[in-house]
C-alpha atoms as a PDB file:
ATOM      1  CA  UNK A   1      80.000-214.776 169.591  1.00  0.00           C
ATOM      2  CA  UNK A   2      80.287-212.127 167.265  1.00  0.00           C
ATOM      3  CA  UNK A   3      79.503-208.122 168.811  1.00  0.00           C
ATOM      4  CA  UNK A   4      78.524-206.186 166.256  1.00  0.00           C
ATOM      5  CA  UNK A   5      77.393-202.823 168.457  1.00  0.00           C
ATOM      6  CA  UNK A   6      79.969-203.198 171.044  1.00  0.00           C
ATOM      7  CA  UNK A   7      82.374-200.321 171.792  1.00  0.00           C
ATOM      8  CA  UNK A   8      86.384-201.066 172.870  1.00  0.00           C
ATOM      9  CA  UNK A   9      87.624-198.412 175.619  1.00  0.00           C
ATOM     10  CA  UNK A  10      91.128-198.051 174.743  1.00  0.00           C
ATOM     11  CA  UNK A  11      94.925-197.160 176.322  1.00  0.00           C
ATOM     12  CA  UNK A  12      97.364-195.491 174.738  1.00  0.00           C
ATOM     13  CA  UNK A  13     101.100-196.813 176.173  1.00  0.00           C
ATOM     14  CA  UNK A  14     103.278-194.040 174.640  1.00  0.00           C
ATOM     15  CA  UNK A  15     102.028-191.120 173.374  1.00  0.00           C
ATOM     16  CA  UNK A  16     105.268-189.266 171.881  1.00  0.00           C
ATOM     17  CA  UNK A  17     105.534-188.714 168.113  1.00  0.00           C
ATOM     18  CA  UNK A  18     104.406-191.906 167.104  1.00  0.00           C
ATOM     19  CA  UNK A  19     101.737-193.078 169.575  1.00  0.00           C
ATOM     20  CA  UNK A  20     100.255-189.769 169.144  1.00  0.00           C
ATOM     21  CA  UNK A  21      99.174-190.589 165.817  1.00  0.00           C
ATOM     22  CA  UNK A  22      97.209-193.700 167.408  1.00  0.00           C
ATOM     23  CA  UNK A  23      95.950-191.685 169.889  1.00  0.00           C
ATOM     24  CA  UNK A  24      95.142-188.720 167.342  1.00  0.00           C
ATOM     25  CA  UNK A  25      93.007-191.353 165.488  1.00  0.00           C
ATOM     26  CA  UNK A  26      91.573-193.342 168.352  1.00  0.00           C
ATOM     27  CA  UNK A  27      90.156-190.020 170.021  1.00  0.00           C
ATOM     28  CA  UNK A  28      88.696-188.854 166.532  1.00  0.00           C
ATOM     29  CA  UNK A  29      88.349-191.019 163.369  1.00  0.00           C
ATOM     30  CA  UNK A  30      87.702-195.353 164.422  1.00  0.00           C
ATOM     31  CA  UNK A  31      83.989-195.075 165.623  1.00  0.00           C
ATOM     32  CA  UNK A  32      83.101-197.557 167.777  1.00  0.00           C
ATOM     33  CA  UNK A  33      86.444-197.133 170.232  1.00  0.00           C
ATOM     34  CA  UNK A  34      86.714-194.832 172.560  1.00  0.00           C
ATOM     35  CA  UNK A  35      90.406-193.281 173.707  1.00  0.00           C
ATOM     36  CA  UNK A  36      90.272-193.328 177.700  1.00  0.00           C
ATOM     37  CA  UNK A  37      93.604-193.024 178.832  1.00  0.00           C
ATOM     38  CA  UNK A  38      97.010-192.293 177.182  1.00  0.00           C
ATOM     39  CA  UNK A  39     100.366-193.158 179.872  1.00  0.00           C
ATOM     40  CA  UNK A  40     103.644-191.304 179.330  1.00  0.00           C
ATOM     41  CA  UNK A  41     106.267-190.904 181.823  1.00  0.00           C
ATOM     42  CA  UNK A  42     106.552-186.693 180.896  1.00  0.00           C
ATOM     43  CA  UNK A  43     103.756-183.831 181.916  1.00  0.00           C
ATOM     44  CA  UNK A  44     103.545-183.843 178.168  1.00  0.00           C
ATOM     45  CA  UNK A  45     101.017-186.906 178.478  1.00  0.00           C
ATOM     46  CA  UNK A  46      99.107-184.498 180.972  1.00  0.00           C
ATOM     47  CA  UNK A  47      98.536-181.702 178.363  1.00  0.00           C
ATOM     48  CA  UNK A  48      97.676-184.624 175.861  1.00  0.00           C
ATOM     49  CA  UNK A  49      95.327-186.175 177.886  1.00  0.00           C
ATOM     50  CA  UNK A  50      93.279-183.253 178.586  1.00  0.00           C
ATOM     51  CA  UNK A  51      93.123-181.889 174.570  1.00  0.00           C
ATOM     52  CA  UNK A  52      92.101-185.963 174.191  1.00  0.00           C
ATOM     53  CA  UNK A  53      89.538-185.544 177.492  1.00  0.00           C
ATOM     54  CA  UNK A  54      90.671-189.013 178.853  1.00  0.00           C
ATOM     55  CA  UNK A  55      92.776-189.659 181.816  1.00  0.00           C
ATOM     56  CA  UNK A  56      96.903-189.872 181.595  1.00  0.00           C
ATOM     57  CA  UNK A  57      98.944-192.462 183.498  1.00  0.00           C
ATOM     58  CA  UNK A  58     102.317-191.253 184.083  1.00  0.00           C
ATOM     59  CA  UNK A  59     103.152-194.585 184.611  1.00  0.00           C
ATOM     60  CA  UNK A  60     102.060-197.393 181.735  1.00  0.00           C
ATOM     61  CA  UNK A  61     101.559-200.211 184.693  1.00  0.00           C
ATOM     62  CA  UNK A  62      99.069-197.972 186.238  1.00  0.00           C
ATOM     63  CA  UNK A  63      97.211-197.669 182.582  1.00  0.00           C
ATOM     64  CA  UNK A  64      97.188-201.710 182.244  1.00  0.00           C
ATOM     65  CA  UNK A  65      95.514-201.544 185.833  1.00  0.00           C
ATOM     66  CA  UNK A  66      93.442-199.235 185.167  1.00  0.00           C
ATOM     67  CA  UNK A  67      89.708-200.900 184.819  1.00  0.00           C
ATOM     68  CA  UNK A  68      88.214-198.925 182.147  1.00  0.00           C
ATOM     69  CA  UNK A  69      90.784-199.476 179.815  1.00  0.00           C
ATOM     70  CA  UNK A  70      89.772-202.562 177.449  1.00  0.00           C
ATOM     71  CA  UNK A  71      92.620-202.754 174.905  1.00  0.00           C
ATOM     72  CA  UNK A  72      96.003-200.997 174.620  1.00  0.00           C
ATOM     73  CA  UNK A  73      97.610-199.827 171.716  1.00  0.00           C
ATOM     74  CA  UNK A  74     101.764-199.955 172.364  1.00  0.00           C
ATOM     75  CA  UNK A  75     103.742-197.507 170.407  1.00  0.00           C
ATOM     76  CA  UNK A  76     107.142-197.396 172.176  1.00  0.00           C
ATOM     77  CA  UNK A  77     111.091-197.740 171.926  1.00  0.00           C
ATOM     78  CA  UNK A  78     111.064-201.713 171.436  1.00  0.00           C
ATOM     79  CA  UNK A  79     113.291-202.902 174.243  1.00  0.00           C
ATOM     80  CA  UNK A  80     110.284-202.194 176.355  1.00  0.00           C
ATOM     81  CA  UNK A  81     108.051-204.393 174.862  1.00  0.00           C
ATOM     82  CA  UNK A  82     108.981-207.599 176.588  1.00  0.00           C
ATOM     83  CA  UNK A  83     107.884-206.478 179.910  1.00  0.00           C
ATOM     84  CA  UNK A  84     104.765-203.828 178.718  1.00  0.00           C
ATOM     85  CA  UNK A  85     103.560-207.634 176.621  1.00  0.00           C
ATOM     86  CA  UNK A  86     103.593-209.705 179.813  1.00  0.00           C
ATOM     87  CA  UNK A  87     101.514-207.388 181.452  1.00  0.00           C
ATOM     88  CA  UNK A  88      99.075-206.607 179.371  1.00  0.00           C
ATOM     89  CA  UNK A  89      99.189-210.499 178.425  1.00  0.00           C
ATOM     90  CA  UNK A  90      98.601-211.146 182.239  1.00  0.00           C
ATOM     91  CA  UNK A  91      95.918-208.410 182.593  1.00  0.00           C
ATOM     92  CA  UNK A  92      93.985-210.301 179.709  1.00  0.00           C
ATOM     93  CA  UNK A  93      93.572-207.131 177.654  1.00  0.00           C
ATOM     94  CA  UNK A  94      94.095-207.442 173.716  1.00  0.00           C
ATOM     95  CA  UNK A  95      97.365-205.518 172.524  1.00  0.00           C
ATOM     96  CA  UNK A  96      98.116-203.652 169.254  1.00  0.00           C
ATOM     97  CA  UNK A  97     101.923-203.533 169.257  1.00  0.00           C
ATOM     98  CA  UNK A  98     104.077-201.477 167.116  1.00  0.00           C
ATOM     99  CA  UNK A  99     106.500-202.851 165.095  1.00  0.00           C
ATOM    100  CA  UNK A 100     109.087-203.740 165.741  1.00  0.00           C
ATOM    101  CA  UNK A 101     107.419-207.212 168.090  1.00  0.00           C
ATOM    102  CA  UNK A 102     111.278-206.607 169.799  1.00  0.00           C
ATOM    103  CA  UNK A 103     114.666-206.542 169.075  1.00  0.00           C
ATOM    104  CA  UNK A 104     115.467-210.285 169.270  1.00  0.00           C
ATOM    105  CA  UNK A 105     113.843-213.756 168.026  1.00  0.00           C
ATOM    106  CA  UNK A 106     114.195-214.826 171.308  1.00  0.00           C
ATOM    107  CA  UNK A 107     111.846-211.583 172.969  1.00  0.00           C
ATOM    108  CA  UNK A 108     109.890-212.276 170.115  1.00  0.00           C
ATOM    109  CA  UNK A 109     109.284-215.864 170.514  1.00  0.00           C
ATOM    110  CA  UNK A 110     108.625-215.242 174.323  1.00  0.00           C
ATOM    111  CA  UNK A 111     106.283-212.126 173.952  1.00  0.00           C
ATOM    112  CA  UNK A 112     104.101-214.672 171.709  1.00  0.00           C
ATOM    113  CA  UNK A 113     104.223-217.589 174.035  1.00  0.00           C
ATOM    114  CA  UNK A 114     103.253-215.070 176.751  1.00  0.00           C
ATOM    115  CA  UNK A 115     100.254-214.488 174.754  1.00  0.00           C
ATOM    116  CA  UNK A 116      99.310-217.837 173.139  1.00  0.00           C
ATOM    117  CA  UNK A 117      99.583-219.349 177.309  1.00  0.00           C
ATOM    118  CA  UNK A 118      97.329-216.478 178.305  1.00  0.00           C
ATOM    119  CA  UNK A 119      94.488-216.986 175.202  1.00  0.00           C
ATOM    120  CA  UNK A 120      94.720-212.937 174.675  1.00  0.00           C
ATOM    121  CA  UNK A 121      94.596-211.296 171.578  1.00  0.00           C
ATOM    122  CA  UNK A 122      98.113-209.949 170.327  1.00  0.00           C
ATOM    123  CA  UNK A 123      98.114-207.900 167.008  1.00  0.00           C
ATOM    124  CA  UNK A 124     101.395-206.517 165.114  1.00  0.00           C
ATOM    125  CA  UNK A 125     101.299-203.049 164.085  1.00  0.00           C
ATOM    126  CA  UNK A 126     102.670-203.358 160.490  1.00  0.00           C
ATOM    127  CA  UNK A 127     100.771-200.166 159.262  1.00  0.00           C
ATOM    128  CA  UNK A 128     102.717-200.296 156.048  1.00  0.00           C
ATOM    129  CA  UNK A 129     100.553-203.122 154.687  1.00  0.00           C
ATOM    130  CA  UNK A 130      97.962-200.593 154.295  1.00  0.00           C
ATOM    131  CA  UNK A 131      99.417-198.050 152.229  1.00  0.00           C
ATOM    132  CA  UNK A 132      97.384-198.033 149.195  1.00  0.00           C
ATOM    133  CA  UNK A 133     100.549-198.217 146.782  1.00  0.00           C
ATOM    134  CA  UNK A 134     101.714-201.256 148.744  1.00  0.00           C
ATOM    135  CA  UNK A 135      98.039-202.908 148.399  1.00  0.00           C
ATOM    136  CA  UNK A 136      98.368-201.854 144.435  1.00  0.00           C
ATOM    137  CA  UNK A 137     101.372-203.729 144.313  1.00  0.00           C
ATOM    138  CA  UNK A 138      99.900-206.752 145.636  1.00  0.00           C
ATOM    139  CA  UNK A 139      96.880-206.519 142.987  1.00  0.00           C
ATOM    140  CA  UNK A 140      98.944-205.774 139.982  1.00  0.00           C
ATOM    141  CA  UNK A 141     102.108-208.517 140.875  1.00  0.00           C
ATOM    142  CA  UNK A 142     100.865-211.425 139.000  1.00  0.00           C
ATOM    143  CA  UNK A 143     100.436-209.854 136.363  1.00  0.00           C
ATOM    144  CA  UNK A 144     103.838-209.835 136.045  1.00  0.00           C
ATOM    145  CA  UNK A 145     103.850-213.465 135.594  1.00  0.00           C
ATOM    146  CA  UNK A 146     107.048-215.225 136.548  1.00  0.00           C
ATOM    147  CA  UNK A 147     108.931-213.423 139.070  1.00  0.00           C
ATOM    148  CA  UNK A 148     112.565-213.417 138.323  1.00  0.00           C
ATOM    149  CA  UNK A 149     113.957-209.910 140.732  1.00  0.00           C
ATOM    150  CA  UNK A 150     113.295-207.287 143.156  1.00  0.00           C
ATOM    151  CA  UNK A 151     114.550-204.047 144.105  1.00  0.00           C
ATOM    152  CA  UNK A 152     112.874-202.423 147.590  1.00  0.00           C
ATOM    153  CA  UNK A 153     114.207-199.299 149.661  1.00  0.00           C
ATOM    154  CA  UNK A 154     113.016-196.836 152.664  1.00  0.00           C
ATOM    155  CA  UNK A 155     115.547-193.978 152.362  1.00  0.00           C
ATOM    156  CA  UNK A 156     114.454-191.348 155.658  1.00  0.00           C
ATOM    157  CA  UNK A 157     116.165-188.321 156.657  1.00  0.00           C
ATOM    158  CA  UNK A 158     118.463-188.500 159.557  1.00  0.00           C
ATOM    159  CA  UNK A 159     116.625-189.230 162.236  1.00  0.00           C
ATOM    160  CA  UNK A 160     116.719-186.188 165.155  1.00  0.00           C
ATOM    161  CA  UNK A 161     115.554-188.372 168.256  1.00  0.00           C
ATOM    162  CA  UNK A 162     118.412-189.477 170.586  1.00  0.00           C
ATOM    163  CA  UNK A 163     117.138-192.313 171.629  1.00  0.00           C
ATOM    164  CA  UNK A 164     117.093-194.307 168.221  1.00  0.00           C
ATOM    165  CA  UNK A 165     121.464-194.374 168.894  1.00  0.00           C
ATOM    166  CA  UNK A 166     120.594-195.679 172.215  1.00  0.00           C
ATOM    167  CA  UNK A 167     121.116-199.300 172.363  1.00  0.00           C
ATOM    168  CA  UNK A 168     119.412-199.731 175.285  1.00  0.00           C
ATOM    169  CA  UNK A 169     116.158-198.088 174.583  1.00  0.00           C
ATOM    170  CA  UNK A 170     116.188-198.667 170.066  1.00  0.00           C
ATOM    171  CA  UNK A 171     118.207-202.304 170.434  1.00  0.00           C
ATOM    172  CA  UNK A 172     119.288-201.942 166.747  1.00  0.00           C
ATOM    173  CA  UNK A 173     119.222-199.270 164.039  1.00  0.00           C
ATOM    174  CA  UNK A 174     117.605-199.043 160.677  1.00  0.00           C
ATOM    175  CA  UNK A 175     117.578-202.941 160.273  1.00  0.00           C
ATOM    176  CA  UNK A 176     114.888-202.704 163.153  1.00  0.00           C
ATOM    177  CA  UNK A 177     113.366-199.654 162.792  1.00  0.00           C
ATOM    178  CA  UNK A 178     112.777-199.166 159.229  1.00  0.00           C
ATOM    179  CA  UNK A 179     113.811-202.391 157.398  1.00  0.00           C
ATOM    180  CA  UNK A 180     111.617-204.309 159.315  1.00  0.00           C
ATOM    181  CA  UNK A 181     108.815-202.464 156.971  1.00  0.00           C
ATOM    182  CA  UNK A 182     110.191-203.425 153.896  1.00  0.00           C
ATOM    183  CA  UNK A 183     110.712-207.055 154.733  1.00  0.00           C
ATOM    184  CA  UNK A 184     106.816-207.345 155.591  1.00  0.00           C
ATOM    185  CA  UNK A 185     105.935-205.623 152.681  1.00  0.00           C
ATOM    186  CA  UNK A 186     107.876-207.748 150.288  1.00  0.00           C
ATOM    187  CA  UNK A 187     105.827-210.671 152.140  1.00  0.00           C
ATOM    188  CA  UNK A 188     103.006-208.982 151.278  1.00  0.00           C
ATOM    189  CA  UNK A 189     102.801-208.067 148.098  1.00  0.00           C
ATOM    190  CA  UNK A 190     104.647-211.571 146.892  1.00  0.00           C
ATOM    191  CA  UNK A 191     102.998-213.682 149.258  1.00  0.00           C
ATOM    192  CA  UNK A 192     107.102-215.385 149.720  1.00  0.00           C
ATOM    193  CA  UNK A 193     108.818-216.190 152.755  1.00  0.00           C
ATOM    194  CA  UNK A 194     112.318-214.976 153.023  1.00  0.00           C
ATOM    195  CA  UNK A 195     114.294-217.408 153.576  1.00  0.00           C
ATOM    196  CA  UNK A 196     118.068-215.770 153.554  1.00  0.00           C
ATOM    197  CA  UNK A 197     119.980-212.606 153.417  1.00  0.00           C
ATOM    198  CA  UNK A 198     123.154-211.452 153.197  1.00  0.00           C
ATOM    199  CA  UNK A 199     124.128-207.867 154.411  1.00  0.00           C
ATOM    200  CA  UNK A 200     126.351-205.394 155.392  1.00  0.00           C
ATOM    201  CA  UNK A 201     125.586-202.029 157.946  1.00  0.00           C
ATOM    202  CA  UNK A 202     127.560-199.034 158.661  1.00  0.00           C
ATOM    203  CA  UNK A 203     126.762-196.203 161.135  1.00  0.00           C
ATOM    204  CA  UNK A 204     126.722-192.676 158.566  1.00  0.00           C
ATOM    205  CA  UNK A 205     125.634-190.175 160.857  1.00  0.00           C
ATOM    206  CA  UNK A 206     125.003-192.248 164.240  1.00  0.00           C
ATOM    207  CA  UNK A 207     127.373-193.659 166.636  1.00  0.00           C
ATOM    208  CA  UNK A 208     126.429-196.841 167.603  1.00  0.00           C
ATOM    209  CA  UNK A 209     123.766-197.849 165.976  1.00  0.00           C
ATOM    210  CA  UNK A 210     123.279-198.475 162.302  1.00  0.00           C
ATOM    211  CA  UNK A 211     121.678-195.859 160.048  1.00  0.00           C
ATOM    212  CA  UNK A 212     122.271-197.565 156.422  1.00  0.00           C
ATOM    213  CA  UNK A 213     121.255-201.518 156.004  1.00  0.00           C
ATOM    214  CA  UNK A 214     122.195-203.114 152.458  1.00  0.00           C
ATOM    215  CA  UNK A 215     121.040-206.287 151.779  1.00  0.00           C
ATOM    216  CA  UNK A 216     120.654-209.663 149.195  1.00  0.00           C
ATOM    217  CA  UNK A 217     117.665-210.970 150.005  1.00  0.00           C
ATOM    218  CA  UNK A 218     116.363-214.685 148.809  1.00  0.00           C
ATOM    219  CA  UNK A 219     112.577-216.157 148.709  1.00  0.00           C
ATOM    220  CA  UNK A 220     111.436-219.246 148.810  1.00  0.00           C
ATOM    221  CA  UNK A 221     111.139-219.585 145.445  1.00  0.00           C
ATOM    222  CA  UNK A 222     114.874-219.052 144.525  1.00  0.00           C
ATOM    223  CA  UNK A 223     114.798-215.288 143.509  1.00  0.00           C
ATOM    224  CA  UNK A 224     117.269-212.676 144.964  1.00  0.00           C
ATOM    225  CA  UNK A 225     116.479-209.277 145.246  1.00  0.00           C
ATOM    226  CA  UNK A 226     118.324-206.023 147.130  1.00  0.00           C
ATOM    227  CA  UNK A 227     116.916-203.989 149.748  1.00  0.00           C
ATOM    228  CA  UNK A 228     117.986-201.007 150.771  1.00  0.00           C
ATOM    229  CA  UNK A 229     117.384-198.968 154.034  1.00  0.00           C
ATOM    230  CA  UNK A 230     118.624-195.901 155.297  1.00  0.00           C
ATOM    231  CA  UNK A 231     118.014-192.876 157.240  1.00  0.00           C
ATOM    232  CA  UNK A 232     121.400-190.753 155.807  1.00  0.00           C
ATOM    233  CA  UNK A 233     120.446-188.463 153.504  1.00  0.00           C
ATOM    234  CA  UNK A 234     117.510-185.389 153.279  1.00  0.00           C
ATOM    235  CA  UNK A 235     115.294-187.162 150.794  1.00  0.00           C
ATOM    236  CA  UNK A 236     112.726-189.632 151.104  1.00  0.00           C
ATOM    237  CA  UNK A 237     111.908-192.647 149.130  1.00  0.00           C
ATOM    238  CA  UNK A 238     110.232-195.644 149.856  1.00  0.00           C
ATOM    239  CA  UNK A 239     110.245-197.449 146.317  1.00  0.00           C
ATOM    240  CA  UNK A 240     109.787-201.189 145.408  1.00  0.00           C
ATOM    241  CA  UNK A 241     110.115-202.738 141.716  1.00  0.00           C
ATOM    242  CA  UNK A 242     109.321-206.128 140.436  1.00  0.00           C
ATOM    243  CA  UNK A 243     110.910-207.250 137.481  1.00  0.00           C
ATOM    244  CA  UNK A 244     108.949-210.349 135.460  1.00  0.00           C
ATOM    245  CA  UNK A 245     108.752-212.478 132.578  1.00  0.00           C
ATOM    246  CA  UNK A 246     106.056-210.084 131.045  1.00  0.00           C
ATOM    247  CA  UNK A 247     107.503-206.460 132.029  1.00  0.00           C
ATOM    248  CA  UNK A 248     108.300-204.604 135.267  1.00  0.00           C
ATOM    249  CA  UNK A 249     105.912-203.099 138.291  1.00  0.00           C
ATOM    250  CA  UNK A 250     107.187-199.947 140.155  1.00  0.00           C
ATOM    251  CA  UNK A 251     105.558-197.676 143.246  1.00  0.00           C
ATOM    252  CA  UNK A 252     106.731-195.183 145.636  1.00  0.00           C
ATOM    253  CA  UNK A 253     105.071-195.712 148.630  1.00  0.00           C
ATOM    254  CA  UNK A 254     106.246-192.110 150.249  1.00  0.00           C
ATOM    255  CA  UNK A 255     105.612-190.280 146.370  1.00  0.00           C
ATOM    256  CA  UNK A 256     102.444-192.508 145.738  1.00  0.00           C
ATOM    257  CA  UNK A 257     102.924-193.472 142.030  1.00  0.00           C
ATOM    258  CA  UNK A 258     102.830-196.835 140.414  1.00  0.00           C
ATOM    259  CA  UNK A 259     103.729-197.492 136.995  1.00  0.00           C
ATOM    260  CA  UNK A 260     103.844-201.075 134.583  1.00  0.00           C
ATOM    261  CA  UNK A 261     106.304-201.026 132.224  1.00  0.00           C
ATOM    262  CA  UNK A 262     106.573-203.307 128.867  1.00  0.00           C
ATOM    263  CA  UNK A 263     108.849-202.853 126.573  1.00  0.00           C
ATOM    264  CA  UNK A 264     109.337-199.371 126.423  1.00  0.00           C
ATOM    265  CA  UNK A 265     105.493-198.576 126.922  1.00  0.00           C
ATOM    266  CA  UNK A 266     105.297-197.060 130.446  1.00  0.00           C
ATOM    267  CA  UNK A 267     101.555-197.491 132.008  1.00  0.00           C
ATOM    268  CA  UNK A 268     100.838-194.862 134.826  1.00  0.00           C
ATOM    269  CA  UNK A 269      99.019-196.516 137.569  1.00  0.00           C
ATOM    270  CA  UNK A 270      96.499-194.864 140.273  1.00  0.00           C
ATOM    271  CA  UNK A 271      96.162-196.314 143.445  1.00  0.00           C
ATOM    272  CA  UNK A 272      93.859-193.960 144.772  1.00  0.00           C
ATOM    273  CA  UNK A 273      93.631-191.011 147.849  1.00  0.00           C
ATOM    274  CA  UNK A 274      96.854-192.066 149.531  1.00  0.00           C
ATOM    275  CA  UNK A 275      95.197-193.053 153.125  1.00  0.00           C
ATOM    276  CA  UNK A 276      96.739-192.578 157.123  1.00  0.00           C
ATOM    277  CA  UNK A 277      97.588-196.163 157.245  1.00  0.00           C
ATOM    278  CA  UNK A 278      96.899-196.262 160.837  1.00  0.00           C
ATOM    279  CA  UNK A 279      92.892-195.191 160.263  1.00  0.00           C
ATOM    280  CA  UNK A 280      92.344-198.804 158.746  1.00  0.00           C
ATOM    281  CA  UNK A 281      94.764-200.673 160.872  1.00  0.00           C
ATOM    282  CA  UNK A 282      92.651-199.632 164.016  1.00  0.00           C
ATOM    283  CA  UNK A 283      89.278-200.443 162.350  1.00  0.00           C
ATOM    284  CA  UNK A 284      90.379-204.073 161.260  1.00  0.00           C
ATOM    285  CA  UNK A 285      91.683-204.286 164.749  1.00  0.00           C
ATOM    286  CA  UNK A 286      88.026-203.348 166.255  1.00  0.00           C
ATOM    287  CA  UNK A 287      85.900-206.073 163.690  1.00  0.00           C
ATOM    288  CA  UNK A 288      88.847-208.548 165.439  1.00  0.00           C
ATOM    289  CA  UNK A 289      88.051-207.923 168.659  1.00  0.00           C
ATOM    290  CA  UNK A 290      84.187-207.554 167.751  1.00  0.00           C
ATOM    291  CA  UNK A 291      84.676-211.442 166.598  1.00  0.00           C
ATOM    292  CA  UNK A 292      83.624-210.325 162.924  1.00  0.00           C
ATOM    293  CA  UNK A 293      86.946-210.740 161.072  1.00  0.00           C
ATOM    294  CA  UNK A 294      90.753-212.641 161.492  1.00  0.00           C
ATOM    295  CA  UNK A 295      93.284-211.038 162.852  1.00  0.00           C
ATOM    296  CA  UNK A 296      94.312-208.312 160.898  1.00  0.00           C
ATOM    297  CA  UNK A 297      98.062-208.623 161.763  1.00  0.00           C
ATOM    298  CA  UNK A 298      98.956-211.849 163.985  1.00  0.00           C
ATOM    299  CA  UNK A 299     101.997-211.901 165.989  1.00  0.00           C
ATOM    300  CA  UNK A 300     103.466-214.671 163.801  1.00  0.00           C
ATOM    301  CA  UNK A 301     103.857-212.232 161.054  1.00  0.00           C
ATOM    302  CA  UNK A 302     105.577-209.483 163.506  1.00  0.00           C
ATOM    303  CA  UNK A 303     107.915-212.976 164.700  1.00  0.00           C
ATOM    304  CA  UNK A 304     108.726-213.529 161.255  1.00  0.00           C
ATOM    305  CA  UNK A 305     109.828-209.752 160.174  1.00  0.00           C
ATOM    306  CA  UNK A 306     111.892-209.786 163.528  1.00  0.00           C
ATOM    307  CA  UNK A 307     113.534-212.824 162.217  1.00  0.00           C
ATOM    308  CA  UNK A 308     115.165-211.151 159.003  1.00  0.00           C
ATOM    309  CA  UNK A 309     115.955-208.336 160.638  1.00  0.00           C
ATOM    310  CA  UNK A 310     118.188-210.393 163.034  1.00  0.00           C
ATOM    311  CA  UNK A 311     119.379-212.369 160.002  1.00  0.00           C
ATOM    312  CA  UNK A 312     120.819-209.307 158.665  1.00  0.00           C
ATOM    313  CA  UNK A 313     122.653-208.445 161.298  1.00  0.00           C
ATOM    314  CA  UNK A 314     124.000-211.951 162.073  1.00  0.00           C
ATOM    315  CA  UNK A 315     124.998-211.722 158.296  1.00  0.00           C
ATOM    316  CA  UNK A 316     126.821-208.115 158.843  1.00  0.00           C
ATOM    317  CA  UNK A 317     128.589-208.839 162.223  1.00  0.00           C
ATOM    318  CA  UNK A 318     129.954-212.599 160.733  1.00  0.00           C
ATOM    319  CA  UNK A 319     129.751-212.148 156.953  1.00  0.00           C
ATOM    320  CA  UNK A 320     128.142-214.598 154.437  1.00  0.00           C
ATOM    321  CA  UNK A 321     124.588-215.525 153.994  1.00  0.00           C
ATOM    322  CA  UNK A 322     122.309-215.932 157.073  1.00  0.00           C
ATOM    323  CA  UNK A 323     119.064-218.120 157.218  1.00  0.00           C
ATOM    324  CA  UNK A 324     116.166-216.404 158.259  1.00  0.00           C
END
């Protein structure tokens, strides 16, 4: 039955840099939800919690418990997210999950059984799929006509939290953390399933964990493509190009541009205001849970993107190409 006036009370599990942003939005920009508690473990989350007038949880169990939250949006380091799923599976309250789903097919694959066993609602937080160059791309990708290559990278600046080298809080580096990104987008614009890779990873500026992911990548449709994924140098990029039997499609998702290019006729493209991709991430989300729409991002998708990223490092720890 669909609910067309009802209003979602929602947790916040993790409010640092990231879940901040969620919580940022949830507090002032989705109407119709309503931020009522935020849970992190440092007096941070107090301060928050008060400038967001809701309630703060130091710890997250005590937010899943907590009876007035509804739904909980999880932004946090991804080894965690076996055990915060399960509970929030077991507490029957929906879940928005950051990517990435985990840091292994097999957490994965459990977190959605979890789900699936309990009938609740688990949705993947792939925000990139709303970033208006990315949806431009989509539009404009046929027009290429046959599809024949691709080139896609996310270049970041070093990263300066300690806990993405920690193997025990991050599980993996860029393949995880950024890659995982790319790989949905390429989905998403093409509308292919990657179906093998072959890559190598080195460690740049980190220690244990891998900062700079190269990678042949393979669809189901027989074309290769390169992706590239770092976080290494101080410049951003976040660029994808198409190459076709009628011309070639380029866009910066971090610069905003698009362009088409025939020949040597280059077509500027506008995808419009450039958007916080989290603002229409969370609305989607509430029309799900209102009954009015799909799912905006199912937790197959967020299994899948976990499944290339683990391809790629099977592929750079024992060489040779890797089925996804």
């Amino acid at each position: 039955m669909k609910q067309t006036n009802r209003h979602w009370q929602v947790g916040v599990i993790g409010a640092g840099k990231h879940g901040s942003r969620y919580a940022l939005h949830l507090a002032q920009d989705v109407q119709g939800m309503k931020l009522v508690a935020v849970s992190r473990r440092s007096e941070a989350g107090r301060a928050q919690a008060e400038q967001w007038s809701c309630r703060w949880h130091a710890d997250w169990r005590q937010l899943v418990a907590d009876p007035a939250v509804e739904c909980i949006v999880a932004a946090l380091p991804p080894t965690l997210n076996g055990e915060v799923a399960a509970a929030c599976a077991h507490a029957r309250k929906p879940l928005l999950l950051e990517k990435p789903m985990a840091v292994s097919v097999a957490e994965a694959d459990a977190i959605l059984a979890c789900f699936a066993r309990q009938g609740v609602a688990l949705t993947i937080g792939q925000t990139l799929r709303y970033n208006r160059v990315i949806r431009m791309l989509r539009e404009r990708v046929d027009e290429l006509g046959a599809l024949y290559s691709f080139i896609a990278n996310q270049r970041l600046e070093p990263s300066t939290l300690d806990w993405l080298d920690d193997p025990a809080l991050a599980g993996a580096g860029v393949s995880f953390h950024s890659a995982v990104h790319v790989f949905d987008a390429l989905r998403f614009i093409t509308g292919r399933e990657i179906v093998r890779v072959t890559a190598r990873v080195r460690c740049v500026h980190t220690a244990k964990l891998e900062d700079h992911l190269v990678a042949l990548v393979e669809l189901d449709n027989g074309v290769v493509g390169t992706v590239d994924c770092s976080k290494i140098g101080p410049a951003r990029s976040g660029r994808f190009e198409f190459i076709g039997a009628k011309g070639q499609l380029h866009g910066d998702q971090v610069h905003h541009f698009g362009e088409m290019i025939s020949g040597a006729h280059r077509e500027l493209l506008d995808p419009g205001e450039p958007v916080s991709t989290i603002v229409p991430l969370l609305r989607e989300w509430l029309e799900f849970l209102r009954g009015n729409q799909a799912n905006p991002i199912p937790a197959a998708e967020g299994l899948v993107a976990v499944r290339v990223c683990e391809a790629c490092l099977r592929s750079a720890a024992e060489g040779g190409w890797r089925e996804v």
